[in-house]
Protein backbone atom coordinates (compact mmCIF):
# COMPACT_ATOMS: atom_id res chain seq x y z
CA UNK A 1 105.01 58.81 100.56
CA UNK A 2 101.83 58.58 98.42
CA UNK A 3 102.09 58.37 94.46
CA UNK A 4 99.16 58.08 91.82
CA UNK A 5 99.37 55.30 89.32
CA UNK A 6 97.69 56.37 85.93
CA UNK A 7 97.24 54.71 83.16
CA UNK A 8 96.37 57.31 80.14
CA UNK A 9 95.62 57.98 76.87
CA UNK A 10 91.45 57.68 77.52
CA UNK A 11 89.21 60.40 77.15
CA UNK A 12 87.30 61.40 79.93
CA UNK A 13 83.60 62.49 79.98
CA UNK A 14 80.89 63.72 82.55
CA UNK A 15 80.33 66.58 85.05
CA UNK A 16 82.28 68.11 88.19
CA UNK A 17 81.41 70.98 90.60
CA UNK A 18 84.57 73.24 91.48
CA UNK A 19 85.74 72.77 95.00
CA UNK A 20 86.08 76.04 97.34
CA UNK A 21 88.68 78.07 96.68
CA UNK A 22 91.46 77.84 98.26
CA UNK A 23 93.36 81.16 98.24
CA UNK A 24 89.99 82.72 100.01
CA UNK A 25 89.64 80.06 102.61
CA UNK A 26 93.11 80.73 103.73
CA UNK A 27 92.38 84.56 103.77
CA UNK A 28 88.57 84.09 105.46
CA UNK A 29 89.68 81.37 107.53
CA UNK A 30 92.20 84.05 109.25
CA UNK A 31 89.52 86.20 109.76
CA UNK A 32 87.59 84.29 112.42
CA UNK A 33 90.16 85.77 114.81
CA UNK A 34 88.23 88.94 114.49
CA UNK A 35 85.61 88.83 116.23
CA UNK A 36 84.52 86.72 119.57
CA UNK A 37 80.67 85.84 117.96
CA UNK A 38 80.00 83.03 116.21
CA UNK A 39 80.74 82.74 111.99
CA UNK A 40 79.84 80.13 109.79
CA UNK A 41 81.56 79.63 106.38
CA UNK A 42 80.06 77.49 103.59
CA UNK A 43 81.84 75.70 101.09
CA UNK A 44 85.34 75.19 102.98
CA UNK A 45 87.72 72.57 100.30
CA UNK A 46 88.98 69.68 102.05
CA UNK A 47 92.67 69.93 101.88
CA UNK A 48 95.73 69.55 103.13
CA UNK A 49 96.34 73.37 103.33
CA UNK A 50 93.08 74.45 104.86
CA UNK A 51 92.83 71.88 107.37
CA UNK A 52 96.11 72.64 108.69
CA UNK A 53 94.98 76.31 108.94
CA UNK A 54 91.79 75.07 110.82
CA UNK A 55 94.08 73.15 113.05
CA UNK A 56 95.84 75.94 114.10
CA UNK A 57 93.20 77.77 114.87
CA UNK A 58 92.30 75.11 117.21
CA UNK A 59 95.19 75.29 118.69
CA UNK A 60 95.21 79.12 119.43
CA UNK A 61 91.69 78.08 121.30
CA UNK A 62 88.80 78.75 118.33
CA UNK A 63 86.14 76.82 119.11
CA UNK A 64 85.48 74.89 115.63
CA UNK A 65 82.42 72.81 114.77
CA UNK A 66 82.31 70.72 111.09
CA UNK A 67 78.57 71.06 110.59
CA UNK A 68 78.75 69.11 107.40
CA UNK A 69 81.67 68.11 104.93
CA UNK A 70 81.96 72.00 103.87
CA UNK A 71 80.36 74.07 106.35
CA UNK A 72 82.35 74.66 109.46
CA UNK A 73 81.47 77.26 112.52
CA UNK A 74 83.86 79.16 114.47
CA UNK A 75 83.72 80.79 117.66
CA UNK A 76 87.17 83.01 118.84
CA UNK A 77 85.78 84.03 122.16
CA UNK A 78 88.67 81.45 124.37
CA UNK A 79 91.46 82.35 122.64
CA UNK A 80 94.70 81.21 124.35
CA UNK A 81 97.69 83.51 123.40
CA UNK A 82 100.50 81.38 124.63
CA UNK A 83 99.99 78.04 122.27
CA UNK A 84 100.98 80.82 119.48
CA UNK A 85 104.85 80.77 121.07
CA UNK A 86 104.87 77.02 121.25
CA UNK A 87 107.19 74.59 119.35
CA UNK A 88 104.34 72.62 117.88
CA UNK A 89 102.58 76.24 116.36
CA UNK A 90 105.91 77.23 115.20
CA UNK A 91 106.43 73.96 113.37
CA UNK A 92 102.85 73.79 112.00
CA UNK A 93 102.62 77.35 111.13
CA UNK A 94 105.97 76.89 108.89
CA UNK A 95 104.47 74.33 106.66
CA UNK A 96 101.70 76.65 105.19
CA UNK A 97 101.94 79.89 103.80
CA UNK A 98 98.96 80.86 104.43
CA UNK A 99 99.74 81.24 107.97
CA UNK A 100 101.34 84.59 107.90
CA UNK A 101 97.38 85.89 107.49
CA UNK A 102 96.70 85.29 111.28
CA UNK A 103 98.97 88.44 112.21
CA UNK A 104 96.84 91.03 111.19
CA UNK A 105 93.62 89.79 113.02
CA UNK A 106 95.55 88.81 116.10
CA UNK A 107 97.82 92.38 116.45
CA UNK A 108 94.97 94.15 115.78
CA UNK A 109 92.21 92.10 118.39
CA UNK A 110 95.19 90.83 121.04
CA UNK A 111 97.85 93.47 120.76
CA UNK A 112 100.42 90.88 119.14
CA UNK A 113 101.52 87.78 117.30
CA UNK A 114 103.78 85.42 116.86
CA UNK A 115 104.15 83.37 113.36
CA UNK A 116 107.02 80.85 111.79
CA UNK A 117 108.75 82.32 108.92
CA UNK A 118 105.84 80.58 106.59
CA UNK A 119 106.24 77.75 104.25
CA UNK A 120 104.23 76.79 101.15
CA UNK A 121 105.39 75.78 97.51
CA UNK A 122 108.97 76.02 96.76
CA UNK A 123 108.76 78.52 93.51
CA UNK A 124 111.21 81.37 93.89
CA UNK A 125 111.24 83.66 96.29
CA UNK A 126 108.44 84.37 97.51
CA UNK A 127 109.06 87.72 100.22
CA UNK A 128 106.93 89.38 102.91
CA UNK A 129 108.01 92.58 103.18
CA UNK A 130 105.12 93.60 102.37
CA UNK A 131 102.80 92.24 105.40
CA UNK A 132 105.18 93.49 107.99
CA UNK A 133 105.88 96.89 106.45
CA UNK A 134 102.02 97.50 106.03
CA UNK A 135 101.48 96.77 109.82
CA UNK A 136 104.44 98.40 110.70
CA UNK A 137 102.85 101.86 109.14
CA UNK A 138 100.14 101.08 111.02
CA UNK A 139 101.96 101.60 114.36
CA UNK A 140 103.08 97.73 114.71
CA UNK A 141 106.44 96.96 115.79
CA UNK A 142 108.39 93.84 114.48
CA UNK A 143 111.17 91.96 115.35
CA UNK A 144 113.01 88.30 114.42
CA UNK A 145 113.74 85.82 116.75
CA UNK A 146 115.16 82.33 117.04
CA UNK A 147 118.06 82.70 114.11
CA UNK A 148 115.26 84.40 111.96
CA UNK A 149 113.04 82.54 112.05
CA UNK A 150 110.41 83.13 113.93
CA UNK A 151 108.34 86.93 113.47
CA UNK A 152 107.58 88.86 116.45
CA UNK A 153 104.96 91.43 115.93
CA UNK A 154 103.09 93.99 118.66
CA UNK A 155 101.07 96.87 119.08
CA UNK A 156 99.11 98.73 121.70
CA UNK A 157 96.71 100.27 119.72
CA UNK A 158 96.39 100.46 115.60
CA UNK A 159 96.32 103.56 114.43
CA UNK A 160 95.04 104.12 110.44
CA UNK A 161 97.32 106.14 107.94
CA UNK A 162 98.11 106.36 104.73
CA UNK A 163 100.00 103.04 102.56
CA UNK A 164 101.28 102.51 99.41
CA UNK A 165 101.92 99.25 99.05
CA UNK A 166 105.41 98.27 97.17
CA UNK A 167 103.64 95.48 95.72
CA UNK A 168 100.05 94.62 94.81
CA UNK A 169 100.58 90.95 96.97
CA UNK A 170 97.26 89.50 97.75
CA UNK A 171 98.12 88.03 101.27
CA UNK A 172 99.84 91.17 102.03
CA UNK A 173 96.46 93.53 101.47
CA UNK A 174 94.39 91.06 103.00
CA UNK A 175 96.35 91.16 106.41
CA UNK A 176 96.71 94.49 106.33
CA UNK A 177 93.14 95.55 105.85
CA UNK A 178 91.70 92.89 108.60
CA UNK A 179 94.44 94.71 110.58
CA UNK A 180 93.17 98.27 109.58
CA UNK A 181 89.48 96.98 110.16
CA UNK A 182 90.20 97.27 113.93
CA UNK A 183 92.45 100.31 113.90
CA UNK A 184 92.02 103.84 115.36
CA UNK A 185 90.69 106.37 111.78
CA UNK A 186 90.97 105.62 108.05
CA UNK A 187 93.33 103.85 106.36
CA UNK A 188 93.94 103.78 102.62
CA UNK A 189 96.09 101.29 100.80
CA UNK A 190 97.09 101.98 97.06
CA UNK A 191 98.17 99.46 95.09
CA UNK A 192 96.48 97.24 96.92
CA UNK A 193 95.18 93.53 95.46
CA UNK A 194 91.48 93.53 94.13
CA UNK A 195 91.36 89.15 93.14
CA UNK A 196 87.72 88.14 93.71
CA UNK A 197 89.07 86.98 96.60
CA UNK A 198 90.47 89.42 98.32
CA UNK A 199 86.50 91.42 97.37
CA UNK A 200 85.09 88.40 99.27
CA UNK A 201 87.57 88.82 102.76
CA UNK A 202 86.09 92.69 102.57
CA UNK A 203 82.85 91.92 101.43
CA UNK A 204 82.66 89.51 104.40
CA UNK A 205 84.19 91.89 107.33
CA UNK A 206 81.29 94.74 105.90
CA UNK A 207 79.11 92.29 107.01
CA UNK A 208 80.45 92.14 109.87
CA UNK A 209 80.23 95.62 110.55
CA UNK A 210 83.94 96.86 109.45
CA UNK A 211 83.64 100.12 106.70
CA UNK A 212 85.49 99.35 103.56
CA UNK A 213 85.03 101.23 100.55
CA UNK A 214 86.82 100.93 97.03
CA UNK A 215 85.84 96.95 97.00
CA UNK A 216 87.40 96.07 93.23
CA UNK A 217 89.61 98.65 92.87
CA UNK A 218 93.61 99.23 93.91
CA UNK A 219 92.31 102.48 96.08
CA UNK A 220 90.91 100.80 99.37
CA UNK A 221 89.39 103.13 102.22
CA UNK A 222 89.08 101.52 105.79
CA UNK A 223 87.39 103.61 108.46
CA UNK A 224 88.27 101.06 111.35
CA UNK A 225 85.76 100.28 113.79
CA UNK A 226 85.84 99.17 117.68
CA UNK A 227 84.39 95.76 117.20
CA UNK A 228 83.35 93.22 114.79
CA UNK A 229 80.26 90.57 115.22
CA UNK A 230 79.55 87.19 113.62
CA UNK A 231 78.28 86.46 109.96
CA UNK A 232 78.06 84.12 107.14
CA UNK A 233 79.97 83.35 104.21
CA UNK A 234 79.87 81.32 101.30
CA UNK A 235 83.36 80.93 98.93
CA UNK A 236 83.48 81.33 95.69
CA UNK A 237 84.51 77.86 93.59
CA UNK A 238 88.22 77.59 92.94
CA UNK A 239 89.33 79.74 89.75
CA UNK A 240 92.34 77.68 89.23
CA UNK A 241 90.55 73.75 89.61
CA UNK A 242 88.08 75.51 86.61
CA UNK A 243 91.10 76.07 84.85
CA UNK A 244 92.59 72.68 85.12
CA UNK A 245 89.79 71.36 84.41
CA UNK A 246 89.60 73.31 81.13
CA UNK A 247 93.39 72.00 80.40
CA UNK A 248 92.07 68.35 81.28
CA UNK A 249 90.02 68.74 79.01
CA UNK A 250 91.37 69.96 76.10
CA UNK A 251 94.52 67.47 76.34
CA UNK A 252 92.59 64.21 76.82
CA UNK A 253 89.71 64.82 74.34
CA UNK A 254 86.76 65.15 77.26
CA UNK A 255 83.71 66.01 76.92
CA UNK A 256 83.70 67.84 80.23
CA UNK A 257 80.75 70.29 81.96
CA UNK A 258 81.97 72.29 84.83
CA UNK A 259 79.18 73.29 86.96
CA UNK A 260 78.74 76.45 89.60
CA UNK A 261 81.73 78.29 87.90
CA UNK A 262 80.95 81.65 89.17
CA UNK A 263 81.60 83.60 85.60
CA UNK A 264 81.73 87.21 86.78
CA UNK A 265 84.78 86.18 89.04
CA UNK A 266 86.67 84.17 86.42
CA UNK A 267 88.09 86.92 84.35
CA UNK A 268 90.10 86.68 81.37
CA UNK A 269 90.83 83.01 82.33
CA UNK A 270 88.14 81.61 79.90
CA UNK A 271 89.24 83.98 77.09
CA UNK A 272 92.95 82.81 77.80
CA UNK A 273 92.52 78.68 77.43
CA UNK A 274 90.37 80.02 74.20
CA UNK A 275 93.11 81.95 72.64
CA UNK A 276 94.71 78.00 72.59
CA UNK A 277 92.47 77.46 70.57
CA UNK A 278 90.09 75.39 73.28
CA UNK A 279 86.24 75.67 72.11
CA UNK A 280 84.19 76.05 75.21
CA UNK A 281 80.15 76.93 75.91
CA UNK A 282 79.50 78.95 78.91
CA UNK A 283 75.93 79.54 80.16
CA UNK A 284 73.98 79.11 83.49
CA UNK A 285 77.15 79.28 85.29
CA UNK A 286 78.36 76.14 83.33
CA UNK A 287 81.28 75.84 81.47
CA UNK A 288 80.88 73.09 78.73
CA UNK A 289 83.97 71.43 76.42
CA UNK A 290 83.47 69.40 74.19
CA UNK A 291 85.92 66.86 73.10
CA UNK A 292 88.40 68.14 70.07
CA UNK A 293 90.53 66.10 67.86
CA UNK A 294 92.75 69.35 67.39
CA UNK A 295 92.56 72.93 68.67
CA UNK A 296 94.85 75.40 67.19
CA UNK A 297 97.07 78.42 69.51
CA UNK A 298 95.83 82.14 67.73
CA UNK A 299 98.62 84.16 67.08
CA UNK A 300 98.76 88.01 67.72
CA UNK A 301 97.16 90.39 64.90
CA UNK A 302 100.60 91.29 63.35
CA UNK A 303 100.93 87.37 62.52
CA UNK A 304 103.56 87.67 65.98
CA UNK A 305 104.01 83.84 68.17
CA UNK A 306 101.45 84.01 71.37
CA UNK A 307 102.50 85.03 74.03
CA UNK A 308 100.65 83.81 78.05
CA UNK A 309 102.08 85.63 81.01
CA UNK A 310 100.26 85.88 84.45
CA UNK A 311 100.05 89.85 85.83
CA UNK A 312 98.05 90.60 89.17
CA UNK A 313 94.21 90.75 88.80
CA UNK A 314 92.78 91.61 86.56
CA UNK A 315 95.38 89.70 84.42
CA UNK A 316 95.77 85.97 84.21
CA UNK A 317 96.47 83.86 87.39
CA UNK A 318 100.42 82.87 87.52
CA UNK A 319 98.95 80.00 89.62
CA UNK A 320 97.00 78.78 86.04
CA UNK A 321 100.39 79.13 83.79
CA UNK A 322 101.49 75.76 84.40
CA UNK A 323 97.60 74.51 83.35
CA UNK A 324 98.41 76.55 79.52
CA UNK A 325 101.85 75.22 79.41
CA UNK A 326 100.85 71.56 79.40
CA UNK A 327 97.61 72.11 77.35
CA UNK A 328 99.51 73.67 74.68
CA UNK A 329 101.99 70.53 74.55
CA UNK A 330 99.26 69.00 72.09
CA UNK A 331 98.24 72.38 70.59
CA UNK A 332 98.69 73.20 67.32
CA UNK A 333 101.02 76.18 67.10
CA UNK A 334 103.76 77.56 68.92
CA UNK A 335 103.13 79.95 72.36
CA UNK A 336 105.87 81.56 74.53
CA UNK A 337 104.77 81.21 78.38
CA UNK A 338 106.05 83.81 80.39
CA UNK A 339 106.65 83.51 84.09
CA UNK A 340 106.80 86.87 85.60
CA UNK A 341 106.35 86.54 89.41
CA UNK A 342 108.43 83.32 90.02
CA UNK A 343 111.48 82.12 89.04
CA UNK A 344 111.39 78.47 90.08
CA UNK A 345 107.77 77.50 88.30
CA UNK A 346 108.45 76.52 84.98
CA UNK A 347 111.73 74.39 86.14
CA UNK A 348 108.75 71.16 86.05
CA UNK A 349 109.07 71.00 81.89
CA UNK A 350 112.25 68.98 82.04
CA UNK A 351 109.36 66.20 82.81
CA UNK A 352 107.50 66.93 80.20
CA UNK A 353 110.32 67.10 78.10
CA UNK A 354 111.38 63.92 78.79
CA UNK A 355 107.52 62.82 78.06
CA UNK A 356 108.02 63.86 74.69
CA UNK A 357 107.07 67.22 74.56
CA UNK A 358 108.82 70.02 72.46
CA UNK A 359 109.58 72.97 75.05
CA UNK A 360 112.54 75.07 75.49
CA UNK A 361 113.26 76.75 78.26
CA UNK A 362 114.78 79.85 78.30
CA UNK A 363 115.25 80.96 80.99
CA UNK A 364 113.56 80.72 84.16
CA UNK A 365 110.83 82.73 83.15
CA UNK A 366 110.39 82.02 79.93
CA UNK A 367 108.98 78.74 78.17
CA UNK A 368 108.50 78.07 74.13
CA UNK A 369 106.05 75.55 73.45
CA UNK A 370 106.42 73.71 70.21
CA UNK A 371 102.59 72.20 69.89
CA UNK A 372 102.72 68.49 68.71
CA UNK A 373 98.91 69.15 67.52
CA UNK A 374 98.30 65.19 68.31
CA UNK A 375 100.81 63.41 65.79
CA UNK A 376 102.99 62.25 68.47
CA UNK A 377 101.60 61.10 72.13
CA UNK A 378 103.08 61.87 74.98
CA UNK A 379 104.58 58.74 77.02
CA UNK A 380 104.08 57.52 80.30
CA UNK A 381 106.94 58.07 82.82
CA UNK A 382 108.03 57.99 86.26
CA UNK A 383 108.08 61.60 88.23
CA UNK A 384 107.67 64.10 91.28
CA UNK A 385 105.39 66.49 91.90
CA UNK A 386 107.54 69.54 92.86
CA UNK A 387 104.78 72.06 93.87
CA UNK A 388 100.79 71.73 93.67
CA UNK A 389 100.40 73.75 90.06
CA UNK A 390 103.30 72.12 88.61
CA UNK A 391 101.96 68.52 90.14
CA UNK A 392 98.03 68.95 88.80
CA UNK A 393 100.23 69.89 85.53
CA UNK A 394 102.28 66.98 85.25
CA UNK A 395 98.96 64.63 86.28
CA UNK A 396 96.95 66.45 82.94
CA UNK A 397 99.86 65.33 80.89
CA UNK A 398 99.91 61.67 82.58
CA UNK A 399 95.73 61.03 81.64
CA UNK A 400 97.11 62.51 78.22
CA UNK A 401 100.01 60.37 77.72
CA UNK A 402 100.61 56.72 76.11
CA UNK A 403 100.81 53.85 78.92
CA UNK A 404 101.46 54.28 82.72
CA UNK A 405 102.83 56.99 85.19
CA UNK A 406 103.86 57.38 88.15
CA UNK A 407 103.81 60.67 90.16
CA UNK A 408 105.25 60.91 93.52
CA UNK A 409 105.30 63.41 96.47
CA UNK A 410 101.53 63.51 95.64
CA UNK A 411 101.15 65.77 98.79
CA UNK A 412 101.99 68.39 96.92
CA UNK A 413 98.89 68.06 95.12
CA UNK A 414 96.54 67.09 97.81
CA UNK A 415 97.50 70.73 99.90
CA UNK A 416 95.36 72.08 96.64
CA UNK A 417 93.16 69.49 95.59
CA UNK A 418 90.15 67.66 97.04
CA UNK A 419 90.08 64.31 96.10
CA UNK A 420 91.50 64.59 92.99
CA UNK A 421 91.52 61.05 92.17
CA UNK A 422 88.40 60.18 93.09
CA UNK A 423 87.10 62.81 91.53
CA UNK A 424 88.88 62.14 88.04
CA UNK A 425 87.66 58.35 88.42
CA UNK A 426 84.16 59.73 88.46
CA UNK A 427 84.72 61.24 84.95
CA UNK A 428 86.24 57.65 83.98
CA UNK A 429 90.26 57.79 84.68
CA UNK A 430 92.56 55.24 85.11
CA UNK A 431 94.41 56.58 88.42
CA UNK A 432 95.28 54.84 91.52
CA UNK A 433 96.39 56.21 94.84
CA UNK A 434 99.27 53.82 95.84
């Protein structure tokens, strides 16, 4: 098992270009299976989590050329339908979540699919109703097999009809409207996700010739088409690296530029690390901070204790609330952190407690962060990455802290990171991969 070795308490200065993001690639990735022509996708991130994906998909018989470290083409015209009830799928397939994306595309284009009950970060419960219910309405039938775990799902022909989703759950709208992209009529989902990235997946099957309208909104219409042909696609940088970034920052003193941020697409997640009181200068798609001695949390209008909770688009990211918790260790001020979507996320802070931070959690939703505001430094300790937020979390604190760290299960953080280390070494950190 890999661990990173850092030695902290220096501040950090230079430039660094977001990687891809990951929560599209998954989505657009999926998507391939659409169509038998040839698509080429630009700015893939190299990490653990996408290159599994792409290894299925090499599996199932998608032709796959790396044309240069972030630019791969794809070619689904060979696929082979029987590797996707194979041991070695099932077992690959149950170590990503993002897997459960490939039954839309291949129920809609092959009649059915097979997937593992899907894997991923171990955060609370994380269901999929939602995927199978929306496919189901669209004339799928489903079925579990192999002590439940394994998903069965089939169809003759998609049919489009009316759904209203029970949740707004981003992977759940994206495979049902690559599923409804194929299907007999219109189909309109309400409540369904509208995350820049979930624009990009339609965005990028209009281009290939599918009708969706509503791109933005909750209100999605889908008049589904007989075929689909190739395209291009670039992904937008990852929202949630700009955000750790931002947090990195902030924590270690930095004088940090983040380059190709994308700005319309980042939301309220600039305005959020600000409201911590983080000073930031964002032009020409750059986001600039400069190193602070101190930066203060705002409190609410009546005088009331901040509070950060994540919400789906256009709210703040739960997958960024880890990144405030552990900037706001060194804050001054107090904030309340409140985990809506997951009960297992915040269950990290005992580390940081143990660091030397002042947090209390209670419960396992909520956090109270007691900002230090710099008169006591955090302290180097030993510790595991449980999930890749909480892991990117703990390393922020680590470049922060007094002395050396060790974090291990460092997988965790390479399924959402691209070279992380090297990439921190570039803006002068003490970390070693060991």
């Amino acid at each position: 098992m890999n661990s990173f070795k850092i030695i902290g308490g220096k501040s950090l200065k230079g430039e660094v270009t977001p990687q891809g993001a990951k929560n599209e690639a998954l989505q657009i990735l999926c998507a391939v299976l659409l169509t038998e022509d040839e698509i080429i996708i630009e700015n893939i991130p190299d990490i653990k989590d996408v290159n599994l994906l792409i290894n299925l998909l090499e599996g199932i018989g998608v032709d796959v050329k790396k044309i240069n470290d972030t630019t791969y083409k794809f070619k689904s015209n060979n696929i082979d339908l029987t590797y996707t009830k194979t041991k070695e799928f099932f077992d690959k397939s149950s170590k990503i979540r993002g897997s459960i994306m490939l039954m839309g595309p291949m129920v809609a284009r092959f009649g059915s699919a097979y997937i593992a009950k899907p894997g991923g970060d171990k955060i609370g419960r994380r269901r999929v109703d939602t995927h199978f219910i929306g496919l189901q309405e669209l004339g799928a039938n489903f079925s579990v097999e192999d002590n439940n775990s394994v998903f069965k799902i089939s169809a003759n022909k998609l049919r489009g009809t009316k759904i209203l989703l029970d949740e707004a759950s981003v992977t759940g709208t994206a495979n049902i409207v690559m599923a409804a992209s194929l299907a007999d009529g219109e189909t309109t989902i309400y409540n369904a996700a509208c995350e820049p990235y979930l624009q990009q997946l339609c965005k990028m099957l209009n281009s290939m010739g599918a009708d969706i309208r509503g791109i933005g909104s909750n209100y999605l219409k889908i008049q589904g088409v007989k075929s689909l042909s190739g395209t291009k696609h670039r992904i937008l940088p990852d929202m949630i690296e700009i955000g750790s970034f931002i947090g990195l920052a902030a924590m270690t003193k930095s004088d940090i530029k983040i380059n190709d941020v994308s700005v319309e697409n980042l939301g309220i997640i600039p305005k959020t690390f600000q409201r911590l009181g983080i000073k930031m200068k964002i032009e020409n798609d750059c986001i600039h901070i400069p190193p602070q001695d101190n930066y203060e949390i705002e409190s609410f209008i009546d005088g009331s204790i901040m509070t950060i909770a994540d919400a789906i688009w256009p709210g703040f990211s739960p997958d960024l609330l880890s990144i405030a918790l552990v900037t706001s260790i060194q804050a001054k001020g107090t904030v309340l952190i409140h985990q809506k979507m997951f009960e297992s996320r915040l269950f990290f802070v005992d580390k940081l407690i143990d660091m030397g931070a002042q947090i209390i959690l209670c419960d396992p939703h909520r956090a109270t962060v007691i900002g230090l505001d710099r008169k006591i430094p955090l302290k180097g300790i030993r510790m595991s990455s449980p999930d890749i937020r909480a892991g990117v979390s703990l390393l922020i604190a680590a470049l922060s802290a007094d002395g050396e760290s060790i974090i291990d299960n460092i997988d965790q953080i390479d399924r959402g990171y691209s070279n992380i280390d090297l990439r921190l070494k570039a803006l002068g950190a003490d970390i070693e991969r060991i």
